[in-house]
N, C-alpha and C. Protein backbone atom coordinates (compact mmCIF):
# COMPACT_ATOMS: atom_id res chain seq x y z
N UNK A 1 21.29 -52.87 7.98
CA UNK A 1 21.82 -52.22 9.16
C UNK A 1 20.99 -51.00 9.51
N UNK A 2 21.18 -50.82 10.77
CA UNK A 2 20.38 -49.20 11.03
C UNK A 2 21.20 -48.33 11.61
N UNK A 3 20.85 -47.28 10.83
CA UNK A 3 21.36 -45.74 11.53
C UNK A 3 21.11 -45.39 12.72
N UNK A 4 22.14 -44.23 12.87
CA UNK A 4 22.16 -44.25 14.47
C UNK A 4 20.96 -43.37 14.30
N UNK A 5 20.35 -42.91 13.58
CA UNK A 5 18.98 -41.79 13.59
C UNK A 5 18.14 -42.70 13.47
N UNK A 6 17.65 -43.80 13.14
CA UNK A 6 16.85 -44.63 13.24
C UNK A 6 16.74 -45.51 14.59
N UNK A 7 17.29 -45.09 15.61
CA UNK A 7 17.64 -45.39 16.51
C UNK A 7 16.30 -45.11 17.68
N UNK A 8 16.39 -45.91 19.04
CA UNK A 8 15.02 -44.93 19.83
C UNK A 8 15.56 -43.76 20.20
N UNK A 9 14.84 -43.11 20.36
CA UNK A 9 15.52 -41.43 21.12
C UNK A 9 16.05 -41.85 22.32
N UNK A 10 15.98 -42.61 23.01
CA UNK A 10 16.51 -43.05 24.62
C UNK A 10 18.31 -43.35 24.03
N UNK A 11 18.73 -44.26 22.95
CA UNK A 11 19.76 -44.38 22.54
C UNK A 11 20.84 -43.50 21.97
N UNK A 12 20.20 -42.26 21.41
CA UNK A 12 20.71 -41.10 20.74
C UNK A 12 21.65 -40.36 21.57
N UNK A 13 21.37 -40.42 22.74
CA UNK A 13 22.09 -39.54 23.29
C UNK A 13 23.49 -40.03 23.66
N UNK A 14 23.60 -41.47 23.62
CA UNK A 14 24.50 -42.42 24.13
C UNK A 14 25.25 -42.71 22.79
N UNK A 15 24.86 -42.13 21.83
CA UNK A 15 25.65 -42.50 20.25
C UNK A 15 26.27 -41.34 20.09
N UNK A 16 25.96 -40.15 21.13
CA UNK A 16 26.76 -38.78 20.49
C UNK A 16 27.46 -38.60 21.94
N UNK A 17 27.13 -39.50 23.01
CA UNK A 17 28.29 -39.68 23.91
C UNK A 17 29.58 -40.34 23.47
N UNK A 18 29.40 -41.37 22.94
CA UNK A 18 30.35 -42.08 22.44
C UNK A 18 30.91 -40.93 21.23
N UNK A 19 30.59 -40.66 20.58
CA UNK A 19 31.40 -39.81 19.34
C UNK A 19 32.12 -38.63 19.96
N UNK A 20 31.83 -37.87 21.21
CA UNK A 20 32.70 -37.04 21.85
C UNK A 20 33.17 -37.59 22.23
N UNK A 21 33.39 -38.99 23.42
CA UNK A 21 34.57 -39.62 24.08
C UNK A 21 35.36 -40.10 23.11
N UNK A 22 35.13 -40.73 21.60
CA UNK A 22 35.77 -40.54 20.30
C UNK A 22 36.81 -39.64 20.32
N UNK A 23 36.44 -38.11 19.81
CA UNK A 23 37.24 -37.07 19.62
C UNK A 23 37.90 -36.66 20.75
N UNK A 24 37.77 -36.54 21.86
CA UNK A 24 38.25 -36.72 22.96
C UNK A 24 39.54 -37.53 22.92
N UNK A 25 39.21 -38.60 22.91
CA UNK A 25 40.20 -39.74 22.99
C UNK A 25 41.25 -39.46 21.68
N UNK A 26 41.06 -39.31 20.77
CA UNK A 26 41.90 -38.70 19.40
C UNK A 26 42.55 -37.23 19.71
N UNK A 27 42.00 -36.33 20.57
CA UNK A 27 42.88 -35.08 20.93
C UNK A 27 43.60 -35.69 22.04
N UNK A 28 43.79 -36.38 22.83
CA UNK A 28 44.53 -36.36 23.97
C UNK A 28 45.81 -37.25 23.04
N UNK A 29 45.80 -38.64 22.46
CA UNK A 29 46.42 -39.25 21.72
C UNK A 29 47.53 -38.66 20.48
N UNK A 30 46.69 -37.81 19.94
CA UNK A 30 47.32 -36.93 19.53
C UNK A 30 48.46 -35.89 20.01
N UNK A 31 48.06 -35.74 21.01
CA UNK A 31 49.28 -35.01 22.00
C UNK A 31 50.22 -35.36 22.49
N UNK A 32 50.09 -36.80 22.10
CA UNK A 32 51.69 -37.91 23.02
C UNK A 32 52.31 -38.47 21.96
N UNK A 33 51.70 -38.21 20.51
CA UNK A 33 52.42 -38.37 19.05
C UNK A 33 53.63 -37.59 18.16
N UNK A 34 54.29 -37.97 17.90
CA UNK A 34 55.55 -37.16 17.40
C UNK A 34 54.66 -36.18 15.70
N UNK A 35 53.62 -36.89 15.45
CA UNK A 35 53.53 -36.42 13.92
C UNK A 35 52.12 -35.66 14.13
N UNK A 36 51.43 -35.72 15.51
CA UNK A 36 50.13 -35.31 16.03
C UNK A 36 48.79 -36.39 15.33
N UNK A 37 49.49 -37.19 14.46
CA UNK A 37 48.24 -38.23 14.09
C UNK A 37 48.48 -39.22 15.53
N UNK A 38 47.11 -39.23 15.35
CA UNK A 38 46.53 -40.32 16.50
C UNK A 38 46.82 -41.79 16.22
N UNK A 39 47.23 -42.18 17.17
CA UNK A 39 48.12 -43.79 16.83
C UNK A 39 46.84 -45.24 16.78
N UNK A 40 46.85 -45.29 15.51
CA UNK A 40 45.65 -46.42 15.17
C UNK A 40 45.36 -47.42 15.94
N UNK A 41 46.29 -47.65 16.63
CA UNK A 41 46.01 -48.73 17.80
C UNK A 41 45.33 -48.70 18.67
N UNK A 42 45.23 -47.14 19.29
CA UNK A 42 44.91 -46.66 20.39
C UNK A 42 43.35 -46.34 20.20
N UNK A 43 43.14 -45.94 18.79
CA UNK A 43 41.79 -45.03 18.24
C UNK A 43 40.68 -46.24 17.67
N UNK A 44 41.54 -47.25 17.02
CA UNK A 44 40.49 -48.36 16.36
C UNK A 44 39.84 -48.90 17.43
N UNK A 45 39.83 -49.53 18.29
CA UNK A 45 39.31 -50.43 19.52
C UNK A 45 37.87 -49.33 19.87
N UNK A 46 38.19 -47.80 20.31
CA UNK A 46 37.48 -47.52 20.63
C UNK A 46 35.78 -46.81 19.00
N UNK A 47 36.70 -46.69 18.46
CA UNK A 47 36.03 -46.09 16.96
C UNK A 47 35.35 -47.45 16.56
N UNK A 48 35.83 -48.80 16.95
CA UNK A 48 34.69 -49.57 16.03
C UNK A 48 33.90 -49.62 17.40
N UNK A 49 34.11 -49.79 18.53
CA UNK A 49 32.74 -49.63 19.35
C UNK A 49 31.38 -48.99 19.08
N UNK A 50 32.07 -47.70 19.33
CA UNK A 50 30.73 -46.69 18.41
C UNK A 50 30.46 -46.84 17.33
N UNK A 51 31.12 -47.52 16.29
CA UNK A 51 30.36 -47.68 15.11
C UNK A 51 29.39 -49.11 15.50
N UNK A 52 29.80 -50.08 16.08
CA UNK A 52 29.32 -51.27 16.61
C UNK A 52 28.17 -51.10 16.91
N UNK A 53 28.21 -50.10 17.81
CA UNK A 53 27.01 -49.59 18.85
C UNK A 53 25.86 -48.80 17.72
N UNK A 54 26.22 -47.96 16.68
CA UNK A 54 25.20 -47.00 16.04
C UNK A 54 25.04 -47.97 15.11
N UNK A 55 25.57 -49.05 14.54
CA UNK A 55 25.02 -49.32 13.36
C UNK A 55 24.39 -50.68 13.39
N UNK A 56 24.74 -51.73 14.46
CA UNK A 56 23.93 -52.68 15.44
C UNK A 56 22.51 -52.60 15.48
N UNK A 57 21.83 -53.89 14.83
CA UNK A 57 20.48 -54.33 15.20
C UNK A 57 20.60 -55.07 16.24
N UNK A 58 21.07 -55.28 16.95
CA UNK A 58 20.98 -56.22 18.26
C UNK A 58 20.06 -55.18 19.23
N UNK A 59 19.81 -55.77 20.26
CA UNK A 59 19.36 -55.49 21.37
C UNK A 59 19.24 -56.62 22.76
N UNK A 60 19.75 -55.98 23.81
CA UNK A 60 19.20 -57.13 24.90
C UNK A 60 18.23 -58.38 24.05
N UNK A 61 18.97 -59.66 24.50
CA UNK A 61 17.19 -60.28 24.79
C UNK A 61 16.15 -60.15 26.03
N UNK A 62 16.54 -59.59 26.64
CA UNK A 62 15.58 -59.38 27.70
C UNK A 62 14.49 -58.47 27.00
N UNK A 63 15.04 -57.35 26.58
CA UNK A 63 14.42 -56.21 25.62
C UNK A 63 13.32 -56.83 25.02
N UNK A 64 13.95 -57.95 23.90
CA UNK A 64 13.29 -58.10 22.55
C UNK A 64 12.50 -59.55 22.76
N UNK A 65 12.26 -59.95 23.90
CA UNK A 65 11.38 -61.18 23.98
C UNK A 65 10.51 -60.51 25.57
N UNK A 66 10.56 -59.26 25.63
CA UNK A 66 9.53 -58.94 26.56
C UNK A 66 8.69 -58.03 25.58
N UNK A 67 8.98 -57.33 24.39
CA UNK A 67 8.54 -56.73 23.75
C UNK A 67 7.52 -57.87 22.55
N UNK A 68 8.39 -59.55 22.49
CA UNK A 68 7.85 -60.29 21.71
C UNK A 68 6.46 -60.69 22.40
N UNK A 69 6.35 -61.02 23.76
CA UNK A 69 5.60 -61.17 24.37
C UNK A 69 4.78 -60.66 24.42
N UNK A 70 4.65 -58.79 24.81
CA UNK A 70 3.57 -57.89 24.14
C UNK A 70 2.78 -57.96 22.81
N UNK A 71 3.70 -58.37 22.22
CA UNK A 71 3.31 -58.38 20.63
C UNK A 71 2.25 -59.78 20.42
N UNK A 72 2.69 -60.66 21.11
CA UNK A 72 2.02 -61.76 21.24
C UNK A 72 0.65 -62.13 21.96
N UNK A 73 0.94 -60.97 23.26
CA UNK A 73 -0.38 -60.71 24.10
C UNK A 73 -1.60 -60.34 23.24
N UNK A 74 -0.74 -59.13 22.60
CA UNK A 74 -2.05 -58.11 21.69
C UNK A 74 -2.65 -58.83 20.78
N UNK A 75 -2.10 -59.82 20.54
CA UNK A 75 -2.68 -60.72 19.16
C UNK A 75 -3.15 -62.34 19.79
N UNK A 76 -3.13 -62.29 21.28
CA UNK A 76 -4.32 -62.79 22.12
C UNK A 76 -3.41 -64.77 21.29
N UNK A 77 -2.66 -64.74 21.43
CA UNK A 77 -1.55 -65.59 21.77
C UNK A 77 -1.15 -65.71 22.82
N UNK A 78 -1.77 -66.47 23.94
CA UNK A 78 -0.98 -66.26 25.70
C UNK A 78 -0.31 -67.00 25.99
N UNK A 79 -0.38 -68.23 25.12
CA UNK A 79 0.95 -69.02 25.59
C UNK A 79 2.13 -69.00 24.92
N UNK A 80 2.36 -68.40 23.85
CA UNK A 80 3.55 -67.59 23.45
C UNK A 80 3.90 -66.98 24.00
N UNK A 81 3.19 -65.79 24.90
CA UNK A 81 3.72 -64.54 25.05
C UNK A 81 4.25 -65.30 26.68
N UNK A 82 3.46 -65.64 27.30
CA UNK A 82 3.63 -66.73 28.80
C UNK A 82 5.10 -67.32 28.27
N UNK A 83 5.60 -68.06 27.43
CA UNK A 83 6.60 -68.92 26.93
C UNK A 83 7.95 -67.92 26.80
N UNK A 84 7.50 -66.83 26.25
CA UNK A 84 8.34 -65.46 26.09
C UNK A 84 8.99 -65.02 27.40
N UNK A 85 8.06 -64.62 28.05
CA UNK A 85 8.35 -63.90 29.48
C UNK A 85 8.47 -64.00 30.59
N UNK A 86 7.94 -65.65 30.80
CA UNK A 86 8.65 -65.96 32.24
C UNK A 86 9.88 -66.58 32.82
N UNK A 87 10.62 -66.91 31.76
CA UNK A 87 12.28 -66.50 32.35
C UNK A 87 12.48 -65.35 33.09
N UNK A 88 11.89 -64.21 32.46
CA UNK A 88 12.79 -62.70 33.14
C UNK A 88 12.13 -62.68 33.84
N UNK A 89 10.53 -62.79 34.27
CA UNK A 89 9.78 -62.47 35.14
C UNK A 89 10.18 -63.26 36.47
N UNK A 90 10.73 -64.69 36.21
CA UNK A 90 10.43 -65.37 37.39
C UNK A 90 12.43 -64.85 38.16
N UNK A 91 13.16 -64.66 36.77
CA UNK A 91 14.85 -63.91 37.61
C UNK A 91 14.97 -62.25 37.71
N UNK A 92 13.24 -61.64 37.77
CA UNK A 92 13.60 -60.49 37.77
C UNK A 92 14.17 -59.49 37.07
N UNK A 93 14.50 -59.81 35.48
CA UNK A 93 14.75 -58.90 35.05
C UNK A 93 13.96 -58.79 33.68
N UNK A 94 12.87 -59.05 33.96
CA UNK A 94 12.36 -58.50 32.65
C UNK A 94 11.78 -57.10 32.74
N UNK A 95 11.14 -56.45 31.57
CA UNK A 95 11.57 -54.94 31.37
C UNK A 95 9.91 -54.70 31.76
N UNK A 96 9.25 -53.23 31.76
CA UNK A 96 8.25 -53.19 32.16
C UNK A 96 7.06 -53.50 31.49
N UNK A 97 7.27 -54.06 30.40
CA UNK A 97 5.96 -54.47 29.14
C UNK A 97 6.26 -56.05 29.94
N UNK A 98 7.22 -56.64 30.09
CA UNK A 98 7.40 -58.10 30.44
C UNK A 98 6.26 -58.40 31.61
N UNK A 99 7.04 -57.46 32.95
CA UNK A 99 5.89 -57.70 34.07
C UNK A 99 4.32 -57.47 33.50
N UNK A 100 4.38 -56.37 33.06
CA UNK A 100 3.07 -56.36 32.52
C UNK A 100 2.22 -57.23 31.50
N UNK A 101 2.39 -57.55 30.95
CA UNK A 101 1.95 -59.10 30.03
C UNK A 101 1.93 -60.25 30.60
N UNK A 102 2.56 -60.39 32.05
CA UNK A 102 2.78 -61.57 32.68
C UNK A 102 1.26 -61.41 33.18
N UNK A 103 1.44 -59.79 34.34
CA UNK A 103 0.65 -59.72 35.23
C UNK A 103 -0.79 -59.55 34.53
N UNK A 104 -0.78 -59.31 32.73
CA UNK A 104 -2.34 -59.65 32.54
C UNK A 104 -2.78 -61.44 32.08
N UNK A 105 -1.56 -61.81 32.16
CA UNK A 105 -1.44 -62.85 31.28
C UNK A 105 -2.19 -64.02 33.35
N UNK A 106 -1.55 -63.43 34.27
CA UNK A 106 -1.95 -64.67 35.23
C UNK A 106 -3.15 -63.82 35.96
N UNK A 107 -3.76 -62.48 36.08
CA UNK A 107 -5.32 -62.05 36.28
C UNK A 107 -5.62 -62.52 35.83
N UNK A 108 -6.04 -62.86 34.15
CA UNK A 108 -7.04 -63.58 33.71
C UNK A 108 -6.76 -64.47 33.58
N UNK A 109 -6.10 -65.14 34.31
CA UNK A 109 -5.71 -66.93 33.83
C UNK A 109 -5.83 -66.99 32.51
N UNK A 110 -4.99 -66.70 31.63
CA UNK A 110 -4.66 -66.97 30.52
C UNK A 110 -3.25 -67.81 30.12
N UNK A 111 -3.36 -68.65 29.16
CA UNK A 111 -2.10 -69.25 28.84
C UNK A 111 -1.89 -70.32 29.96
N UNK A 112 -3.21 -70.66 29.87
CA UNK A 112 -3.95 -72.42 31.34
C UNK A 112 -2.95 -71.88 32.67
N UNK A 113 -2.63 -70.63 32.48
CA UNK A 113 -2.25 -69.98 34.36
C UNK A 113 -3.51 -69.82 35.24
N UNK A 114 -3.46 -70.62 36.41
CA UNK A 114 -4.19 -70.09 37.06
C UNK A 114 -4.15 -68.39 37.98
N UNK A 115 -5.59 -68.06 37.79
CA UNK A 115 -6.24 -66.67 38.16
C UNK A 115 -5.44 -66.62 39.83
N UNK A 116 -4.31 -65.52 39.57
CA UNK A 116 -3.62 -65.19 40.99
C UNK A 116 -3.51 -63.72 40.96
N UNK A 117 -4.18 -62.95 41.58
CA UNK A 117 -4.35 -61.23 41.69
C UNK A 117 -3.20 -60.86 42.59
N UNK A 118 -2.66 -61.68 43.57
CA UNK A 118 -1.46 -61.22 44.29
C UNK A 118 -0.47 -61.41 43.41
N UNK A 119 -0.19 -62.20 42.86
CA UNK A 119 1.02 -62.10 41.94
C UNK A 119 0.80 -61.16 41.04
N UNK A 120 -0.29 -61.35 40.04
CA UNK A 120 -0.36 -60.11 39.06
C UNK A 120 -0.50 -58.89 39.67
N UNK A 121 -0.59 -58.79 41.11
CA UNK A 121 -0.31 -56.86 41.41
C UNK A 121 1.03 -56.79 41.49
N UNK A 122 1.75 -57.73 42.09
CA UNK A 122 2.94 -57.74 42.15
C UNK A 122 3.91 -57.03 40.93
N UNK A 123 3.78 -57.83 39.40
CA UNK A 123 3.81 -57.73 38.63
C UNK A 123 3.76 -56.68 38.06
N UNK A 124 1.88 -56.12 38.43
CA UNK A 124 2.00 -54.78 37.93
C UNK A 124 2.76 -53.56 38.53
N UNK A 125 2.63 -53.95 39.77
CA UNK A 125 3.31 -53.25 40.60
C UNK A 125 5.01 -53.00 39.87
N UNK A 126 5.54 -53.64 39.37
CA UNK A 126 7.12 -53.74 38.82
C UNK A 126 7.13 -52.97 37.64
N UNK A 127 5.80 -53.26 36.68
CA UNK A 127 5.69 -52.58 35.90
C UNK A 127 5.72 -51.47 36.05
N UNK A 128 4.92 -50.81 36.85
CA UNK A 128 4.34 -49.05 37.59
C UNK A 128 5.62 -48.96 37.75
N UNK A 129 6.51 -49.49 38.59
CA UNK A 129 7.66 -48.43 39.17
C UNK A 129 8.70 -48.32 37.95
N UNK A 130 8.50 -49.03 37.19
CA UNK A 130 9.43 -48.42 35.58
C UNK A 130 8.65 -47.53 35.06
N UNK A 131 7.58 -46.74 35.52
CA UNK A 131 6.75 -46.49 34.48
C UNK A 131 5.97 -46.73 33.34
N UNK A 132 5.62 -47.58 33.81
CA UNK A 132 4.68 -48.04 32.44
C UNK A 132 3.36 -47.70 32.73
N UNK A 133 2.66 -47.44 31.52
CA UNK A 133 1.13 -46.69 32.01
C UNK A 133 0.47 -47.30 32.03
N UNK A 134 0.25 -48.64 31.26
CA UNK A 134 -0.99 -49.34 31.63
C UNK A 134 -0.56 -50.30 32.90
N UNK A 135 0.82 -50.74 33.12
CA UNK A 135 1.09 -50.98 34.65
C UNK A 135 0.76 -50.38 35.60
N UNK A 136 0.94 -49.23 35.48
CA UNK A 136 0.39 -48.17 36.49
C UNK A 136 -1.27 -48.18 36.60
N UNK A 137 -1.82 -48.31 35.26
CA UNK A 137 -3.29 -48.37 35.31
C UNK A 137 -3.65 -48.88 36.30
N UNK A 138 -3.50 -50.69 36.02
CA UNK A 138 -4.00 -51.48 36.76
C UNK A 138 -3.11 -51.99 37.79
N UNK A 139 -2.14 -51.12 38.24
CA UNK A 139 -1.46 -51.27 39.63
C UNK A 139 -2.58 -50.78 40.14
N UNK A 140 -3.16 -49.66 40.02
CA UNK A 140 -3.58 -48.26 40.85
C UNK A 140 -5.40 -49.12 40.98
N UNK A 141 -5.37 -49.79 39.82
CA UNK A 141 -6.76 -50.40 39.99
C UNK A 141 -7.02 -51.60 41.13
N UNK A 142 -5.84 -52.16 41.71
CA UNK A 142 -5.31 -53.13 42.80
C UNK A 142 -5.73 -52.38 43.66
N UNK A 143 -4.67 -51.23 43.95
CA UNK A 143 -5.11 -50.34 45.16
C UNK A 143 -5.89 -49.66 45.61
N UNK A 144 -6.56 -49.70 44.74
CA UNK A 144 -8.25 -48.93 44.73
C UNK A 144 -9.24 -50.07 45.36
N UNK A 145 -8.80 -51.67 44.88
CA UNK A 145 -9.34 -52.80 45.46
C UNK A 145 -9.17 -52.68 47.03
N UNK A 146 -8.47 -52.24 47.23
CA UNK A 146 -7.55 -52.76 48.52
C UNK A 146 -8.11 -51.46 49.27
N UNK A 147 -8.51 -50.32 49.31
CA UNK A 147 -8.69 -48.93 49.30
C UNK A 147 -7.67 -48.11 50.22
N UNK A 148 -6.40 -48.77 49.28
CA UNK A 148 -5.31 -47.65 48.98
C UNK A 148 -5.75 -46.44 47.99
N UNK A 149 -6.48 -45.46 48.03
CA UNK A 149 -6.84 -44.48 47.29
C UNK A 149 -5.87 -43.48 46.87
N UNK A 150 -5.25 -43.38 48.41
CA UNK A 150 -4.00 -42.36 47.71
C UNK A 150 -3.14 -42.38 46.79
N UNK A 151 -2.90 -44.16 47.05
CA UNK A 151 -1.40 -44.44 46.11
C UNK A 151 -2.18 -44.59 44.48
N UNK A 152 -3.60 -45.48 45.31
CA UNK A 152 -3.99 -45.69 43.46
C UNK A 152 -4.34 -44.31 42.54
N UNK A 153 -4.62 -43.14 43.19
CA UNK A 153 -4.82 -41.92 42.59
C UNK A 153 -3.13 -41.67 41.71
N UNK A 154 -1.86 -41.53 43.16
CA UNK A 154 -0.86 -41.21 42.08
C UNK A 154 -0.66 -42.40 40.76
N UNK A 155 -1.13 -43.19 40.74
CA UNK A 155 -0.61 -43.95 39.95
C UNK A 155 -1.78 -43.96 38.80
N UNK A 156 -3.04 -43.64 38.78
CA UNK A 156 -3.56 -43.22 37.52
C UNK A 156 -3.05 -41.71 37.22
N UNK A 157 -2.98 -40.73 37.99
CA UNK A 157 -2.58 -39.96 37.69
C UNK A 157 -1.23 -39.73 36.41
N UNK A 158 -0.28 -40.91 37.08
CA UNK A 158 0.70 -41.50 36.32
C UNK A 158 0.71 -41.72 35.03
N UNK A 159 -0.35 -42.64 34.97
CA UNK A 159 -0.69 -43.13 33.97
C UNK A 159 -1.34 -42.23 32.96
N UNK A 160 -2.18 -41.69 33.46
CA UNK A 160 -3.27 -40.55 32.55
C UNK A 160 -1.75 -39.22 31.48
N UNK A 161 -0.83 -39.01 33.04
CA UNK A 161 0.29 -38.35 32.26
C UNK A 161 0.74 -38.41 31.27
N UNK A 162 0.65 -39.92 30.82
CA UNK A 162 1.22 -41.13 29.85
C UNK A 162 0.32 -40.57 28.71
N UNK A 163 -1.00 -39.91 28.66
CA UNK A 163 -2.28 -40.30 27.53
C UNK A 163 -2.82 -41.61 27.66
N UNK A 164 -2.57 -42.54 28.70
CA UNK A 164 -3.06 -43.79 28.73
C UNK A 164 -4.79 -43.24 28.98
N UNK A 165 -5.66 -43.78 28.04
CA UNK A 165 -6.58 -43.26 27.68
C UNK A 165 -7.64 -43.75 28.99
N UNK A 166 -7.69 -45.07 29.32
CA UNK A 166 -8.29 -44.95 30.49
C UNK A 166 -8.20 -44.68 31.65
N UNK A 167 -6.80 -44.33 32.22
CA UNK A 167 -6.60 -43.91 32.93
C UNK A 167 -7.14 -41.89 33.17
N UNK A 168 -7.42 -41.43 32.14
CA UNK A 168 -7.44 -40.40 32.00
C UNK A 168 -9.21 -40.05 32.28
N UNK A 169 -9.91 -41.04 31.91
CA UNK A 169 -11.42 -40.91 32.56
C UNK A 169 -11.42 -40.95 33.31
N UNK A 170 -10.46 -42.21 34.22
CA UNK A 170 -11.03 -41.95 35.96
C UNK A 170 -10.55 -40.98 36.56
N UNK A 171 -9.43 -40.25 36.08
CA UNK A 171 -8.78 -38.88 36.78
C UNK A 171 -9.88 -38.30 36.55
N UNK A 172 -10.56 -38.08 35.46
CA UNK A 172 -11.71 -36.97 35.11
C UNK A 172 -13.02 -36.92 35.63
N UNK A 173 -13.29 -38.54 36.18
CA UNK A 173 -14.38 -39.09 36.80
C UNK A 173 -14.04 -38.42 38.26
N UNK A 174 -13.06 -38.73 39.21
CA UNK A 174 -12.26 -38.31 40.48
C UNK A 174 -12.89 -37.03 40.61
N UNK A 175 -12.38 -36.29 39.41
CA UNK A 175 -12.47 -34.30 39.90
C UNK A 175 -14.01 -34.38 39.79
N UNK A 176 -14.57 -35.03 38.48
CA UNK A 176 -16.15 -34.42 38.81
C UNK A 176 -17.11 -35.04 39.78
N UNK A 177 -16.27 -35.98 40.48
CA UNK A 177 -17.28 -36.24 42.15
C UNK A 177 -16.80 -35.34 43.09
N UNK A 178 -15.79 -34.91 42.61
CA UNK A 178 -15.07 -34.08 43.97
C UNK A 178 -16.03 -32.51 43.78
N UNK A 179 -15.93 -32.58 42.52
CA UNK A 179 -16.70 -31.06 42.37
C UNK A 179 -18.11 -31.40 43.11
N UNK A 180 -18.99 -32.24 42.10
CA UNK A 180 -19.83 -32.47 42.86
C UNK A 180 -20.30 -32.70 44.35
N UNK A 181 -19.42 -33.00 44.60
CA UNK A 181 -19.10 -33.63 46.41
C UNK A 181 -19.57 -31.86 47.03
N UNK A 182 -18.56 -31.15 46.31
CA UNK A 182 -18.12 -29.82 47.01
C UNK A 182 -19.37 -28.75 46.38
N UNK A 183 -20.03 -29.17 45.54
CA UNK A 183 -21.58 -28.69 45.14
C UNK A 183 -22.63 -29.13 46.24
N UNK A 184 -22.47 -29.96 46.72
CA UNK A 184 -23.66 -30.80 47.42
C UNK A 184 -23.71 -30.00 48.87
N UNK A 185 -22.40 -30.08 49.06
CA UNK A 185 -21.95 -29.17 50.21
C UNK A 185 -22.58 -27.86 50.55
N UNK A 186 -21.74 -27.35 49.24
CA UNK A 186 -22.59 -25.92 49.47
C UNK A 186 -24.17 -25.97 49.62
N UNK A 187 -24.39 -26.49 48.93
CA UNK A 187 -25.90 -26.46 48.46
C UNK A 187 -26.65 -27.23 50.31
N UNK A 188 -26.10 -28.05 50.84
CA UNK A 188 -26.44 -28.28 52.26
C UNK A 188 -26.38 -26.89 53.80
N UNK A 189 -24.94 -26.43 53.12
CA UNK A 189 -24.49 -25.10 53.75
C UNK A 189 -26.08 -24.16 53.66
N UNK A 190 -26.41 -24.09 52.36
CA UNK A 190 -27.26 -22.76 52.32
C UNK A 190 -28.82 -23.39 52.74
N UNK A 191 -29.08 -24.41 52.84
CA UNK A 191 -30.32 -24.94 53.24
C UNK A 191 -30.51 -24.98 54.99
């Protein structure tokens, strides 16, 4: 079993929500009791939830077969990870590693998909708006195709936020043409 501290930090906060609506729920109960103990009926239903909830290895499958899929990508398995993720991808709810493994999985025609760049921006595109950084990468690398510059800037920008490591050269590449740009300038100004 796992602890609720072994938990992701995104979940933590929702395990010590539940333990105040807990005590909560035990002071109000308490107040409509002749002996001030809280009436077991009322307190168990909600007390094994939260224990349900903190001590639970489960997770979505949506979660844990878009994450299998990643896992499968990286280890250059594409028709596993393809086999993994296009249920959610094709009903929309897979998570943002899902779109993203799809959308590298049908750019490179991998996993005998044929090579479709509108779908895989799409894709990445779904990814980016959950935030994901290498979604965002190569969303922003679409729109740079397309010379959407603005949007593809916020979205390495995005990404670079992340530490996504390549995203963080071309932000760095960006400023030193711009400097340069604005060197050349001057340097035309004074001639």
């Amino acid at each position: 079993m796992m602890s609720a501290w072994k938990r992701e930090p995104s979940e933590r906060p929702k395990a010590a929500e539940i333990s105040i609506m807990l005590l909560q729920k035990r002071d109000e109960i308490s107040n409509f009791t002749e002996e001030g103990d809280p009436a077991p009926s009322a307190v168990e239903p909600a007390k094994n939830d939260a224990l349900e909830f903190c001590l639970s290895d489960e997770e979505p499958e949506t979660k844990r077969k878009c994450r299998d899929a990643k896992k499968f990508f990286d280890e250059s398995r594409f028709e596993d990870a393809w086999v993994a993720v296009k249920p959610f991808v094709d009903s929309n709810e897979a998570t943002a590693e899902g779109y993203y493994c799809a959308a590298m999985i049908v750019q490179n025609g991998n996993a005998k998909q044929e090579k479709d760049a509108a779908k895989a921006r799409e894709w990445f595109k779904m990814a980016a708006d959950q935030g994901h950084p290498e979604g965002q990468y190569w969303y922003a690398r679409h729109l740079e195709g397309s010379g959407e510059r603005d949007e593809a800037f916020k979205n390495f920008l995005g990404s670079a936020e992340q530490w996504y490591r390549p995203a963080i050269t071309v932000i760095i590449q960006a400023f030193k043409e711009e400097m340069l740009g604005q060197k050349k300038n001057i340097v035309k100004v004074k001639d």
